[in-house]
C-alpha atoms as a PDB file:
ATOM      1  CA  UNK A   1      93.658  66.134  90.215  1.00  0.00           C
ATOM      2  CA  UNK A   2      96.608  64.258  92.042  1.00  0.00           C
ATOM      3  CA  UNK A   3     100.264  65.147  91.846  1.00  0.00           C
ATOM      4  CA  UNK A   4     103.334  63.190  93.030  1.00  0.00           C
ATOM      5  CA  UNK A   5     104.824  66.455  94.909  1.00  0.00           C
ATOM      6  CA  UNK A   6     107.952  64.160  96.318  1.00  0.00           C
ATOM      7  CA  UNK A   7     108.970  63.776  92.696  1.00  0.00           C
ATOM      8  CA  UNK A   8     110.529  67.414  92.997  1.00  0.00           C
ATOM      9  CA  UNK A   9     112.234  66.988  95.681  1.00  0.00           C
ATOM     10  CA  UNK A  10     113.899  63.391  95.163  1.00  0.00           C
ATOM     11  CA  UNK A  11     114.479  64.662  91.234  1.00  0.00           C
ATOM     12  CA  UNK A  12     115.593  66.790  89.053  1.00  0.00           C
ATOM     13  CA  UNK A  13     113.107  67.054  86.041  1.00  0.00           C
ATOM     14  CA  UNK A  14     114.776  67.533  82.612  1.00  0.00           C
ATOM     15  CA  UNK A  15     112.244  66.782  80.526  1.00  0.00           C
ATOM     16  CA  UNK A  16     108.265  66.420  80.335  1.00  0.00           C
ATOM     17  CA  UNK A  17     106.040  64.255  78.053  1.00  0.00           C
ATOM     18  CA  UNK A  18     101.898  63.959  78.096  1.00  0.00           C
ATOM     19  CA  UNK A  19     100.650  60.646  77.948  1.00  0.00           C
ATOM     20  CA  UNK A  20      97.388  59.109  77.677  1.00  0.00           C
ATOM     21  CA  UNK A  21      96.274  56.354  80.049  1.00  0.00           C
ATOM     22  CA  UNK A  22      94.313  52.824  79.197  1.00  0.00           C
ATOM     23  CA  UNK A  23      91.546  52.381  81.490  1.00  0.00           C
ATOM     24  CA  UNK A  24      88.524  50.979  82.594  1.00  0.00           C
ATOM     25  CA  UNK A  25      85.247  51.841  83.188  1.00  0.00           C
ATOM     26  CA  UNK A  26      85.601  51.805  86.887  1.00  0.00           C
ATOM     27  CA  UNK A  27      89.329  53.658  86.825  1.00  0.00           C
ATOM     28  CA  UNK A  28      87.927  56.535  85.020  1.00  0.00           C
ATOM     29  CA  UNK A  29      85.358  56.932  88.018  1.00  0.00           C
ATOM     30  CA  UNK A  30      87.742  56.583  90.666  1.00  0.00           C
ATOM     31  CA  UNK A  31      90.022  59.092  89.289  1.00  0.00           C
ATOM     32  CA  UNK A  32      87.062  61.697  88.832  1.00  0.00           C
ATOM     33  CA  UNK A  33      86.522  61.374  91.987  1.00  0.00           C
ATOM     34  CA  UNK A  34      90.376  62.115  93.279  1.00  0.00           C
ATOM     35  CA  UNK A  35      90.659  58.528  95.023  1.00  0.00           C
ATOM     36  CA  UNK A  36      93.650  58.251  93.074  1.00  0.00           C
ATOM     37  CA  UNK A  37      98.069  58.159  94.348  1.00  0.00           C
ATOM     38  CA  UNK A  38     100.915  57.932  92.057  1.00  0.00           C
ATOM     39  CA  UNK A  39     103.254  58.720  94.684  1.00  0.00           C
ATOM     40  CA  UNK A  40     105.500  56.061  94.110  1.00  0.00           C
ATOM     41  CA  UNK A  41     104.792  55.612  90.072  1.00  0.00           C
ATOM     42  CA  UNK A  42     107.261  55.499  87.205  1.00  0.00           C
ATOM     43  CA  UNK A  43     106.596  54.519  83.648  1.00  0.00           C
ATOM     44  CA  UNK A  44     109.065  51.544  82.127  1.00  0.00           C
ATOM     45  CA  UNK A  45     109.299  50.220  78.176  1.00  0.00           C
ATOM     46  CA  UNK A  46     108.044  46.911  77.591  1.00  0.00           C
ATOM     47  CA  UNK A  47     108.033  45.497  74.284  1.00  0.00           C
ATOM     48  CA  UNK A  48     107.590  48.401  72.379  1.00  0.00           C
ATOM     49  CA  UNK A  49     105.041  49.897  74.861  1.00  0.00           C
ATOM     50  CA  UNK A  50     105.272  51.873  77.704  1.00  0.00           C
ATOM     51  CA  UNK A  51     104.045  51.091  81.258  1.00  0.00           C
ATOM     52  CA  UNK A  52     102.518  53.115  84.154  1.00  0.00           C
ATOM     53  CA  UNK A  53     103.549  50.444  87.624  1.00  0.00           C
ATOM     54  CA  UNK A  54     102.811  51.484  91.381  1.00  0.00           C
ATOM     55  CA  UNK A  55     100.048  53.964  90.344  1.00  0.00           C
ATOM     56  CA  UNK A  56      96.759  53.259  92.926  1.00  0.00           C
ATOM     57  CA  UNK A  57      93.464  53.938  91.837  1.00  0.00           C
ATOM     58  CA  UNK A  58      91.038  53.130  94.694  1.00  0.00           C
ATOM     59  CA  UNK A  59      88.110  50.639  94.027  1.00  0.00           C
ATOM     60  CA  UNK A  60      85.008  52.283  92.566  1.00  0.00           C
ATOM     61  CA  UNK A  61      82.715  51.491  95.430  1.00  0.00           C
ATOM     62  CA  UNK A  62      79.364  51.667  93.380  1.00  0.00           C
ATOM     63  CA  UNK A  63      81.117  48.890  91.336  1.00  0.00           C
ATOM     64  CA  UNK A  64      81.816  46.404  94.273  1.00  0.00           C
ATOM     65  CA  UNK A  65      81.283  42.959  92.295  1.00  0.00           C
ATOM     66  CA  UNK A  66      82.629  44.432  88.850  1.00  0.00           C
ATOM     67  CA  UNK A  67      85.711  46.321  90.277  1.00  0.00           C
ATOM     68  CA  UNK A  68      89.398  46.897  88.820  1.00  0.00           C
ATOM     69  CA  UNK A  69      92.543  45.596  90.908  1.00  0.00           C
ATOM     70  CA  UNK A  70      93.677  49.065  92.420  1.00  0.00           C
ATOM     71  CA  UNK A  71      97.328  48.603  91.699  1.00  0.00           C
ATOM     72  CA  UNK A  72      97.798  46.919  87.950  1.00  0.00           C
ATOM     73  CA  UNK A  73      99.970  47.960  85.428  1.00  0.00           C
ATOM     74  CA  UNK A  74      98.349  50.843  83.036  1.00  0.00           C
ATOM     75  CA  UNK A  75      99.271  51.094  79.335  1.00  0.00           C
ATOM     76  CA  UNK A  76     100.641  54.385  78.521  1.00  0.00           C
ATOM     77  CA  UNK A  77      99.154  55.950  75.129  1.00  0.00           C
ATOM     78  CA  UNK A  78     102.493  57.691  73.589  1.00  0.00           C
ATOM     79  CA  UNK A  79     103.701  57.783  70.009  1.00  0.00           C
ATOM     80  CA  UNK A  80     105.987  55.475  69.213  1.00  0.00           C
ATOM     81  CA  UNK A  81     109.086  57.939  68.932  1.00  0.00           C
ATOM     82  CA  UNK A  82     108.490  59.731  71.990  1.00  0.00           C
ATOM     83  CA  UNK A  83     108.753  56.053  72.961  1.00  0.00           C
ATOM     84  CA  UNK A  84     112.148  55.353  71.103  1.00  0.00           C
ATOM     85  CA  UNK A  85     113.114  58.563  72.697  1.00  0.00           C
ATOM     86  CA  UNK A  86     112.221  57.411  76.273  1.00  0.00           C
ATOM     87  CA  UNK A  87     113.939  53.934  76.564  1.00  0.00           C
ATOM     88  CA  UNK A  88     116.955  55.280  75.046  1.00  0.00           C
ATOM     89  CA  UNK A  89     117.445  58.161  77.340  1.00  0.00           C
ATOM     90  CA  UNK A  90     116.693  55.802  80.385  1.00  0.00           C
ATOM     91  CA  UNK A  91     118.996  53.307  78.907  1.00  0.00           C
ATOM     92  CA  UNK A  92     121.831  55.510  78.248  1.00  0.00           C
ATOM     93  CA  UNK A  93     122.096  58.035  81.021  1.00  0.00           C
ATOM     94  CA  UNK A  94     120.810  56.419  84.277  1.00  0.00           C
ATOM     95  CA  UNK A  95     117.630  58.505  83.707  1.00  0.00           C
ATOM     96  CA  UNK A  96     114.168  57.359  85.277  1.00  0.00           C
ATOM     97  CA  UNK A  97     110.766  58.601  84.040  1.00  0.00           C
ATOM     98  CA  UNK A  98     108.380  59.147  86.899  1.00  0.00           C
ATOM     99  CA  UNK A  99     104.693  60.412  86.914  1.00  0.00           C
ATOM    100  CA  UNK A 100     104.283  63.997  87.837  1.00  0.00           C
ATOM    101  CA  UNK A 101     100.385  64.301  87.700  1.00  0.00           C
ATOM    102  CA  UNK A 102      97.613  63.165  86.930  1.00  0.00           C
ATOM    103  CA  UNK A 103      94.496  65.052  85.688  1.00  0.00           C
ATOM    104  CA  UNK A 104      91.801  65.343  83.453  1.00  0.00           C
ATOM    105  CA  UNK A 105      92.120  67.093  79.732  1.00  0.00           C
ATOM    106  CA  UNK A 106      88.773  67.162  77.639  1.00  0.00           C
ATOM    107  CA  UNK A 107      87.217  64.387  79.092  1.00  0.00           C
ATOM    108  CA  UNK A 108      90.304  61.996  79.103  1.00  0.00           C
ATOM    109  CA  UNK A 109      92.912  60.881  81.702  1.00  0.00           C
ATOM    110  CA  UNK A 110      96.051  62.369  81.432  1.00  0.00           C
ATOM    111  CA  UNK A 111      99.720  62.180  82.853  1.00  0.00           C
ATOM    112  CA  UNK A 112     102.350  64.112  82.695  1.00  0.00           C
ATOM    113  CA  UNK A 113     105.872  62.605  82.729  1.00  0.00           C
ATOM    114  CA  UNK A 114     109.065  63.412  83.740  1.00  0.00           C
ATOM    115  CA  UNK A 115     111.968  62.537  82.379  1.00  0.00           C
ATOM    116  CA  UNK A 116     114.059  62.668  86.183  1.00  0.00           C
ATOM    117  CA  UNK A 117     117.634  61.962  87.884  1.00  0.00           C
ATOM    118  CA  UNK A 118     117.774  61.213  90.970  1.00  0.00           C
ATOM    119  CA  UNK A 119     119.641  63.877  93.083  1.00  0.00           C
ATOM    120  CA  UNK A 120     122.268  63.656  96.035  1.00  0.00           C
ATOM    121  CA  UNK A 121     121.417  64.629  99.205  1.00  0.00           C
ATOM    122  CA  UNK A 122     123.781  67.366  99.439  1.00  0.00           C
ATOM    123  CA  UNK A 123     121.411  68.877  96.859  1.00  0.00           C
ATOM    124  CA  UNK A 124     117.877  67.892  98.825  1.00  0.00           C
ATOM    125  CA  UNK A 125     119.423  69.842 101.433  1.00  0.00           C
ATOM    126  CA  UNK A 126     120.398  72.936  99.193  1.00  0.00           C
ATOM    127  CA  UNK A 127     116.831  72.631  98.090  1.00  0.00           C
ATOM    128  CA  UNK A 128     115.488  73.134 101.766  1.00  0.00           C
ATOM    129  CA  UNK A 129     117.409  76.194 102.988  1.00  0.00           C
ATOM    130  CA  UNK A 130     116.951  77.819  99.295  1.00  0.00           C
ATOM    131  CA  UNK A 131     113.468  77.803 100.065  1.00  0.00           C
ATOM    132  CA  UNK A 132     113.826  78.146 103.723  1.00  0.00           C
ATOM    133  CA  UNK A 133     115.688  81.916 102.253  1.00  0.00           C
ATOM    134  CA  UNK A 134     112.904  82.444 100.189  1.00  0.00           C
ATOM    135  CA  UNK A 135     110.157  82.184 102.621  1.00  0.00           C
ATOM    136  CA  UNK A 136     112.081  84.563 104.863  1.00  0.00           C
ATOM    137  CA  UNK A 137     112.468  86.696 102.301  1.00  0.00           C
ATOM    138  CA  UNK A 138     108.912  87.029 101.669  1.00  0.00           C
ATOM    139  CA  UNK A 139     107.682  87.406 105.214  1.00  0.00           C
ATOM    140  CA  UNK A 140     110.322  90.171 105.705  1.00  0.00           C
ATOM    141  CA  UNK A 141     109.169  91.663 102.645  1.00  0.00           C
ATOM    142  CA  UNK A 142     105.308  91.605 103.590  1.00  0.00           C
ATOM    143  CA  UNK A 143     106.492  92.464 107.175  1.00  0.00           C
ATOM    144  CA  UNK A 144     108.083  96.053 105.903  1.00  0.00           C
ATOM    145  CA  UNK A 145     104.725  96.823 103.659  1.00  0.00           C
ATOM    146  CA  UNK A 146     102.865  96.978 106.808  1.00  0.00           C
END
């Protein structure tokens, strides 16, 4: 459904978790429909709970009276040690936990999460001419087949 594609370039993933997300009526529709950007979303511990912040889910337009505000915090649904696990790797290492994805798994909303560190930009720019090579590769490659 939507995916935060930036998050693989401005991190390095170590780790990923699947979490359910709290929503309304409304959400739910707006996210079937793809009117949905996590772009700039990370997940944060908060009294035992985790968070979703910065996700937007457009306005259901059918809705218009009834609507959802497009940019609240969402409940995560995790279990409680994956939880634990979370805060204290974000805690002790300088980690950050970012949303990845979004899509839909049997009817429910689902996102994937990355456990992330932020890398230089020494390594953003490895990351470019790495697959700068590797497109060049594969052009020469499909150029020689012909």
């Amino acid at each position: 459904m939507a995916s935060n594609r930036k998050a693989h370039f401005d991190y390095e993933i170590l780790e990923r978790y699947e979490a359910g997300i709290s929503l309304t009526g409304t959400e739910i529709k707006s996210i079937r429909a793809g009117k949905i950007d996590i772009r700039d979303s990370y997940a944060r511990a908060s009294g035992g709970e985790m968070w979703l912040h910065n996700a937007y889910i457009a306005p259901y337009d059918p809705a218009s009276l009834n609507n959802h505000d497009p940019k609240r915090d969402r409940k995560l649904l995790l279990h409680r040690a994956e939880i634990a696990e979370m805060t204290a790797a974000t805690a002790e290492k300088g980690l950050t936990i970012v949303a990845l994805r979004v899509y839909i798994k049997h009817h429910v909303a689902k996102v994937e999460l990355g456990m992330a560190r932020g890398k230089r930009q020494y390594d953003k720019r490895r990351a470019i001419i790495d697959r700068d090579m590797d497109r060049e590769a594969r052009r020469s490659l499909g150029a020689a087949r012909d």
